[in-house]
Protein backbone atom coordinates (compact mmCIF):
# COMPACT_ATOMS: atom_id res chain seq x y z
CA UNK A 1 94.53 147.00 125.02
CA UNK A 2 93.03 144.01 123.96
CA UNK A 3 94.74 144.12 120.44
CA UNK A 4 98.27 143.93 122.18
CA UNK A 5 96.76 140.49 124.75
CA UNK A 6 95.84 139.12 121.44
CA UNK A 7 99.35 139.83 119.81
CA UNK A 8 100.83 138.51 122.93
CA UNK A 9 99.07 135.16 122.21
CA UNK A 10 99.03 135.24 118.51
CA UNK A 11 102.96 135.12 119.29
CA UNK A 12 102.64 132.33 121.67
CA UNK A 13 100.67 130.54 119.49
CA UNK A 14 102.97 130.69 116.52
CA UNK A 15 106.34 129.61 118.57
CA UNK A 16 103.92 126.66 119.81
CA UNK A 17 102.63 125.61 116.58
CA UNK A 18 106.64 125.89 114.81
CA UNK A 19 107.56 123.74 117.75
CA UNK A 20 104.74 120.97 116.97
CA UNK A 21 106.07 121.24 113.47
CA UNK A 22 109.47 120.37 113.82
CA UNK A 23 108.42 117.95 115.93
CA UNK A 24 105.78 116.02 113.50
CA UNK A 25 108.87 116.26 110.63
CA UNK A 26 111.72 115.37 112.36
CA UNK A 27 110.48 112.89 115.19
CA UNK A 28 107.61 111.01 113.80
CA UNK A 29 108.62 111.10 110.12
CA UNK A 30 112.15 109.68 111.55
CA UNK A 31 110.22 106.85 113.27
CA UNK A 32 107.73 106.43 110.61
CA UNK A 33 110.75 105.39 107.86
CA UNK A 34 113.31 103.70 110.18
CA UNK A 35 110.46 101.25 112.02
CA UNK A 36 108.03 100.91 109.27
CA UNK A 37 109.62 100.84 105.89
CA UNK A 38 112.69 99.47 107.51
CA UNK A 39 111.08 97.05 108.96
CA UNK A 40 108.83 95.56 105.60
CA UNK A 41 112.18 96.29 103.47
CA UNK A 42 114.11 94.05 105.51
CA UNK A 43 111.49 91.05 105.90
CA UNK A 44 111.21 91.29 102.18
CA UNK A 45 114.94 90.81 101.89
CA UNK A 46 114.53 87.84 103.78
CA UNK A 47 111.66 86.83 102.41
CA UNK A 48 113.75 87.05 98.57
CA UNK A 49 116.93 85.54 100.10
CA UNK A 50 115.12 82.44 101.10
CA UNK A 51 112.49 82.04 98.12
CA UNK A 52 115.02 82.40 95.36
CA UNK A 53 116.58 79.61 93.14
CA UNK A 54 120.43 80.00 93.37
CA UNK A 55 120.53 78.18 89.42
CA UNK A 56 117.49 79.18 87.62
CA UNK A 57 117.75 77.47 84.00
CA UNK A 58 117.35 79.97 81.46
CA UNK A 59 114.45 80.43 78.94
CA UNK A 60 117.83 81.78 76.06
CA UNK A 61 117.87 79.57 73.10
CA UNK A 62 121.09 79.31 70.98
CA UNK A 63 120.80 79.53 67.73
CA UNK A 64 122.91 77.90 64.92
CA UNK A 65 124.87 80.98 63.08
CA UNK A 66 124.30 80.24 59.18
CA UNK A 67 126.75 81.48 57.17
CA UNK A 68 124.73 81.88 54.24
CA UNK A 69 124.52 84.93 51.82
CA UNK A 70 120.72 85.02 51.26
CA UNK A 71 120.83 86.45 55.02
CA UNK A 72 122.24 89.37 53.89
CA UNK A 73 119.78 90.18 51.76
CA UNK A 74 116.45 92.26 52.40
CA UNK A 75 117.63 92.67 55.84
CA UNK A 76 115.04 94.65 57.28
């Protein structure tokens, strides 16, 4: 008698508990990404758009191409 009440709310408990689940995964985790990391993802695109040098110079230095033949010795 008191093994089928339990059973009863054993059952109860479990459609309950898959309900909280799929809300905590779907709902919150939803929010979580769009408001949060949205949110700092898009301020840091700002952020980048604003801070950055349209013409950086470059740190690449050209070199003079010597057409020599002692370069093609001992290579390595």
């Amino acid at each position: 008698m008191v093994g089928q009440i339990l059973k009863k709310i054993w059952r109860g408990w479990k459609k309950f508990a898959n309900l909280i689940g799929r809300f905590n995964t779907h709902i919150i985790l939803s929010i979580f990404y769009f408001l949060i990391i949205g949110f700092v993802f898009s301020i840091k695109k700002i952020i980048s758009f604003f801070s950055s040098k349209p013409f950086q110079d470059s740190y690449w230095v050209l070199r003079e191409k010597k057409k020599d033949e002692s370069n093609f010795e001992r290579q390595f």
